[in-house]
C-alpha atoms as a PDB file:
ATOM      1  CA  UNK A   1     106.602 321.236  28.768  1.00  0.00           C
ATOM      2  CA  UNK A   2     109.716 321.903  31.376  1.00  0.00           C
ATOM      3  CA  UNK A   3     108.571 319.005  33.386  1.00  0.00           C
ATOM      4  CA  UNK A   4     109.064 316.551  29.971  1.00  0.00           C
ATOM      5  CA  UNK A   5     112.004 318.363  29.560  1.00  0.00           C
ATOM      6  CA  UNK A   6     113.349 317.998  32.885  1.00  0.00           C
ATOM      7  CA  UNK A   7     112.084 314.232  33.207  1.00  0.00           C
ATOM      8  CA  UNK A   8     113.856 313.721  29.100  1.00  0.00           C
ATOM      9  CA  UNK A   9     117.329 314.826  31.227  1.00  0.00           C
ATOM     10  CA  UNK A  10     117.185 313.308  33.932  1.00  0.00           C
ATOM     11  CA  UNK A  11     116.529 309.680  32.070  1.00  0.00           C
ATOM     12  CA  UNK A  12     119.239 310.945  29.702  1.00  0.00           C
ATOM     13  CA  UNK A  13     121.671 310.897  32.544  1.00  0.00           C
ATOM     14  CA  UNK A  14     120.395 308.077  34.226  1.00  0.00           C
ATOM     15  CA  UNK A  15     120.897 306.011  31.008  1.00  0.00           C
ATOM     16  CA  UNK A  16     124.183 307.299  30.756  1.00  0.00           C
ATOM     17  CA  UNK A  17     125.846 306.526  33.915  1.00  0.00           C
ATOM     18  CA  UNK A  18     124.007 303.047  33.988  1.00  0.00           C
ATOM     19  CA  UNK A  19     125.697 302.150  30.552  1.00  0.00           C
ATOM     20  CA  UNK A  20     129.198 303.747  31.735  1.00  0.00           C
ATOM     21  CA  UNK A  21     128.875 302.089  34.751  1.00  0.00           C
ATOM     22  CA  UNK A  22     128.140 298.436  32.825  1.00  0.00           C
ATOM     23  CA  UNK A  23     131.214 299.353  30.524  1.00  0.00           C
ATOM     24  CA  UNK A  24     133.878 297.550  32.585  1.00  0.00           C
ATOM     25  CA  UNK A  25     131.562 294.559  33.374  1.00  0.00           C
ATOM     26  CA  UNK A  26     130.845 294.102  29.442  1.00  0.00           C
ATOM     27  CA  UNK A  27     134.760 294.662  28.703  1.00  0.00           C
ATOM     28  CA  UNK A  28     136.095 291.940  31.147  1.00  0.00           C
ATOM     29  CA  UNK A  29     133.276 289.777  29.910  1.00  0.00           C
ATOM     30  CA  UNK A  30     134.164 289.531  26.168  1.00  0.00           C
ATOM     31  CA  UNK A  31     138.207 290.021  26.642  1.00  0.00           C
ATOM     32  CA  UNK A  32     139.956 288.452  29.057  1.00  0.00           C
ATOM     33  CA  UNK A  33     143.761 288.099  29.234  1.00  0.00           C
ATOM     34  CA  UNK A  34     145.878 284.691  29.059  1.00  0.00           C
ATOM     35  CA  UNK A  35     149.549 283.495  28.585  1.00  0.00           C
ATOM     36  CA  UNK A  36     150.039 279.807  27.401  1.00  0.00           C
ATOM     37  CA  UNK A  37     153.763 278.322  27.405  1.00  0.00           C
ATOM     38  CA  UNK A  38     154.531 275.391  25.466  1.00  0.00           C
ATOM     39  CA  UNK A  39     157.844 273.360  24.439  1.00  0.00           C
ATOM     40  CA  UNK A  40     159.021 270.965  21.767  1.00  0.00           C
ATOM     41  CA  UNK A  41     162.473 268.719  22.305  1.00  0.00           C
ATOM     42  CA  UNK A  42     163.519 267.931  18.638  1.00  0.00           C
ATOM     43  CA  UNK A  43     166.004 264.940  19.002  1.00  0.00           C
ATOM     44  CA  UNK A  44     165.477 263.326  15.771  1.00  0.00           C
ATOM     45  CA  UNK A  45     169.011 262.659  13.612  1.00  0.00           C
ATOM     46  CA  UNK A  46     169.546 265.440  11.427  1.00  0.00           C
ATOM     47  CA  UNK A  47     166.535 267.360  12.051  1.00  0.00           C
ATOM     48  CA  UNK A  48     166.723 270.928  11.198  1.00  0.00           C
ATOM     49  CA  UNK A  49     162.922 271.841  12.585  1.00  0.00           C
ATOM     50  CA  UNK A  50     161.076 272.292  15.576  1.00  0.00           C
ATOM     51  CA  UNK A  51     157.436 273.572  15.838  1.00  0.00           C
ATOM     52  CA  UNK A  52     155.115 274.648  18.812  1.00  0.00           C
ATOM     53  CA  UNK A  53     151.409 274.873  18.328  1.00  0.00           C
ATOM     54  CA  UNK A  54     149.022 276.534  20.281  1.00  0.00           C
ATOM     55  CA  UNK A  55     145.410 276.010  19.730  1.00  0.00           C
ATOM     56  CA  UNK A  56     142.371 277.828  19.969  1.00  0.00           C
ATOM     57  CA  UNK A  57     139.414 276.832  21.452  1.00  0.00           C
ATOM     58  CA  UNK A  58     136.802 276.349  19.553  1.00  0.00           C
ATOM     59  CA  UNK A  59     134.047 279.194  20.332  1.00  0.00           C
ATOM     60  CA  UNK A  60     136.677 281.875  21.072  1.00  0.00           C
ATOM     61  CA  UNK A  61     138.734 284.117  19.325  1.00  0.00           C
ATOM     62  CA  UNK A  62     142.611 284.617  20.459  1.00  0.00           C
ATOM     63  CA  UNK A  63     145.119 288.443  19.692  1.00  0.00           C
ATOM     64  CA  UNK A  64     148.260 287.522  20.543  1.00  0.00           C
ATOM     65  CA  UNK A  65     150.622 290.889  21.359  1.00  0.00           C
ATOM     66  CA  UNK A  66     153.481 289.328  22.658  1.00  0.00           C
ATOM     67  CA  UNK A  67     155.794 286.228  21.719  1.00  0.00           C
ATOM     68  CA  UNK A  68     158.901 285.207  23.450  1.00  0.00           C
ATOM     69  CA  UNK A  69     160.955 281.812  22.520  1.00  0.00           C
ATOM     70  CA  UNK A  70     164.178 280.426  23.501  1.00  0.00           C
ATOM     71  CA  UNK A  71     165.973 277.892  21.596  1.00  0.00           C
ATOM     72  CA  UNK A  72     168.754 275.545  22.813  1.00  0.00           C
ATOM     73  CA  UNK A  73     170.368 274.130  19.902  1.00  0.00           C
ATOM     74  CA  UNK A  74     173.144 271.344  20.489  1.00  0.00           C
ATOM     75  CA  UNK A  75     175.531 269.106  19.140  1.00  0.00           C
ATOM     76  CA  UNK A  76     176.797 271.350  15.805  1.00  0.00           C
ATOM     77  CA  UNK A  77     175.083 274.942  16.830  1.00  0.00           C
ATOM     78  CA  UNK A  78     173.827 275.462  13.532  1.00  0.00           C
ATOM     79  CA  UNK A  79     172.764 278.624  13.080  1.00  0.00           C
ATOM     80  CA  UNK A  80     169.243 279.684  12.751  1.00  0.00           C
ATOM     81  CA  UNK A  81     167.828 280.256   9.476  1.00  0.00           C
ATOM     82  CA  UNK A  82     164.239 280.550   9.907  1.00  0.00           C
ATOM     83  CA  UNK A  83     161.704 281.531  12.832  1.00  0.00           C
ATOM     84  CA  UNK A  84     158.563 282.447  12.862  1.00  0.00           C
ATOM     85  CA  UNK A  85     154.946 282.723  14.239  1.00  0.00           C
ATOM     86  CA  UNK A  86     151.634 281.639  12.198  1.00  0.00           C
ATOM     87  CA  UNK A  87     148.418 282.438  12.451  1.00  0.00           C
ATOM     88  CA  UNK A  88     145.948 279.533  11.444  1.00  0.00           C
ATOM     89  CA  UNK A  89     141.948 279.371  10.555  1.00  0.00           C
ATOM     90  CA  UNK A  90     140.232 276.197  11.665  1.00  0.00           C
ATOM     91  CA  UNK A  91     140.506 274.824   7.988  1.00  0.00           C
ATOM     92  CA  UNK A  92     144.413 274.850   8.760  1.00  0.00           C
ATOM     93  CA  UNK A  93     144.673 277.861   6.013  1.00  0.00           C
ATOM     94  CA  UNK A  94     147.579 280.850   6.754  1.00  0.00           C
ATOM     95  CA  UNK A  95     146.027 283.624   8.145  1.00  0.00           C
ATOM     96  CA  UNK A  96     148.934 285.595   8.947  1.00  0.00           C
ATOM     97  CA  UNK A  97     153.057 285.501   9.639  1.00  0.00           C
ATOM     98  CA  UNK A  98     155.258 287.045  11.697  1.00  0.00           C
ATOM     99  CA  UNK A  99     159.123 286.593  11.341  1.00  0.00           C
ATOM    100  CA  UNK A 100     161.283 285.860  14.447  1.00  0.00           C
ATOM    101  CA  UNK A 101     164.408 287.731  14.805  1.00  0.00           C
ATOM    102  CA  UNK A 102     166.802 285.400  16.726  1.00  0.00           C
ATOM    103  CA  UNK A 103     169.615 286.582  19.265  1.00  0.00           C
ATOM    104  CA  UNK A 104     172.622 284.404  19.763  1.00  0.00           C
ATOM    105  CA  UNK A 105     172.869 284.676  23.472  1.00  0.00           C
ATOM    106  CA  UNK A 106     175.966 282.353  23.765  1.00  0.00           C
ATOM    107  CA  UNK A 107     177.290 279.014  22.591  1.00  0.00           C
ATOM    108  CA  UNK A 108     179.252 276.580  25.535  1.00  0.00           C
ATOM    109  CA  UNK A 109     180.545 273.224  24.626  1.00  0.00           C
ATOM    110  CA  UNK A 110     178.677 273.123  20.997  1.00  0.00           C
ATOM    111  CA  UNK A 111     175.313 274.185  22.336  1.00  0.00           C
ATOM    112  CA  UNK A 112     173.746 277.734  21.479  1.00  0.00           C
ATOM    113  CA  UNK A 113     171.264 279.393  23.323  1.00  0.00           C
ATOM    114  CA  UNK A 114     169.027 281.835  21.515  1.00  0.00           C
ATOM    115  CA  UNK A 115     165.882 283.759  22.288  1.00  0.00           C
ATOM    116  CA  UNK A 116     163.439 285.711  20.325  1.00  0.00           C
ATOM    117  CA  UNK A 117     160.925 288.599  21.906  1.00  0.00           C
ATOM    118  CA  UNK A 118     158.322 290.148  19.748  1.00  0.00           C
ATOM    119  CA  UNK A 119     155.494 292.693  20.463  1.00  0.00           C
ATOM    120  CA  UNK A 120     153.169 291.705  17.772  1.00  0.00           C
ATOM    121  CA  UNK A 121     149.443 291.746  16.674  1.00  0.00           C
ATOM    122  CA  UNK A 122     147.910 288.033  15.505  1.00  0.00           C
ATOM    123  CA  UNK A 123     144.660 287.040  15.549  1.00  0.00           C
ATOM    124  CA  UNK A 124     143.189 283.337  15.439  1.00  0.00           C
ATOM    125  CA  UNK A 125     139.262 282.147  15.801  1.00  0.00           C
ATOM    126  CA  UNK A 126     137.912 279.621  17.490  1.00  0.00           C
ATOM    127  CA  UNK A 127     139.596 276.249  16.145  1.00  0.00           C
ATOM    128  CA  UNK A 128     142.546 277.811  14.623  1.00  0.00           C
ATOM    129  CA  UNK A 129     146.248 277.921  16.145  1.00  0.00           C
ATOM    130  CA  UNK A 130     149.259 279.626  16.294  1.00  0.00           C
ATOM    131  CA  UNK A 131     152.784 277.916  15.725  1.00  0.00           C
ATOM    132  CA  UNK A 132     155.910 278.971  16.776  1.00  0.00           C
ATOM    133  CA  UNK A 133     158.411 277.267  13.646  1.00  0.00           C
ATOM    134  CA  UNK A 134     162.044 277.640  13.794  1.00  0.00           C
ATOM    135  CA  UNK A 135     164.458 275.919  11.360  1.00  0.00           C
ATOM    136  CA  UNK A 136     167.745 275.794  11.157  1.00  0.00           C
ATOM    137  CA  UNK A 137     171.450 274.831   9.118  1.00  0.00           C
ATOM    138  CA  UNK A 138     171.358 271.592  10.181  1.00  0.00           C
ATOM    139  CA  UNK A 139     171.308 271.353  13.939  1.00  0.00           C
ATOM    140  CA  UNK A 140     170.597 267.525  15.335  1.00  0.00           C
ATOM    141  CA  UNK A 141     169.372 268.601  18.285  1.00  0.00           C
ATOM    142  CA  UNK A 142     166.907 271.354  19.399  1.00  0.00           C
ATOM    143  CA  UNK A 143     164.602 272.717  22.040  1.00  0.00           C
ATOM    144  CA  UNK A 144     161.831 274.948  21.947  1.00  0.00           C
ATOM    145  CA  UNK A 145     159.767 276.770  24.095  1.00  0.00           C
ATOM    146  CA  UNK A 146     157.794 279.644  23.408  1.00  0.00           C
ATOM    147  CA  UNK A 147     155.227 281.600  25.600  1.00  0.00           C
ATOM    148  CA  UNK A 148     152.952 283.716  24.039  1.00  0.00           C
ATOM    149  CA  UNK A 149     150.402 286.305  25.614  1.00  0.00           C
ATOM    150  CA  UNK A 150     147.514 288.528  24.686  1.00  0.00           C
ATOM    151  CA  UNK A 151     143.576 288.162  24.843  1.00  0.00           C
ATOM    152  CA  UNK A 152     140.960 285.581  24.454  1.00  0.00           C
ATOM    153  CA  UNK A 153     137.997 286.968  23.246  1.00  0.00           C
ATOM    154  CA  UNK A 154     134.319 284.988  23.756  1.00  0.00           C
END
């Protein structure tokens, strides 16, 4: 009876440090971390829009925790009235938003120079996206360019 005992621990133990040993090995297997940049120039008369999309690979999952964009705005430096961040499915349905707060971090000869930084939580599956959309009062000319970090999950 001690001897099952003693054998029970000692296999108890043994399990345990195999499976906390295999715990980081599983963990970088499933979640691995990523940063994607992408940029839009929106040069179109009179447009007041510009949108960045990042897609998700189809078979993988995407949390996004952190979004930073900067947008140059020429000509009339309209101000910005909109910007956000979008979650999509892979049937191009709303998942979830997250609103933009812009800072004005100067304006020379007409053109203003914004950024927005957000720590955030968004998730995406596989064939979904995220889109960066800012609009604003009228602005002719814009660039966009947002970076966006977090984890892909397979």
């Amino acid at each position: 009876m001690f001897f099952t005992r003693g054998l029970k621990s000692i296999l108890a133990v043994a399990l345990t440090n195999a499976i906390v040993g295999l715990a980081p090995e599983l963990a970088s297997a499933q979640s691995i971390p990523f940063q994607q940049t992408k940029g839009a120039n929106c040069f179109t008369n009179f447009n007041d829009t510009c949108e960045v999309s990042f897609a998700v690979p189809t078979g993988e999952r995407r949390e996004i925790n952190t979004v930073s964009c900067a947008a140059t705005i020429g000509t009339n430096s309209a101000p910005i009235a909109q910007a956000y961040l979008v979650a999509f499915s892979q049937t191009n349905t709303p998942l979830a938003l997250h609103n933009l707060v812009p800072f004005r971090n100067g304006t020379t000869a007409g053109v203003s120079y914004n950024t927005m930084n957000h720590q955030l939580l968004l998730f995406a599956p596989g064939g979904g996206k995220f889109v960066a959309h800012v609009t604003t009062n009228g602005a002719t000319n814009m660039q966009l360019t947002c970076s966006i970090s977090g984890q892909r999950i397979k």
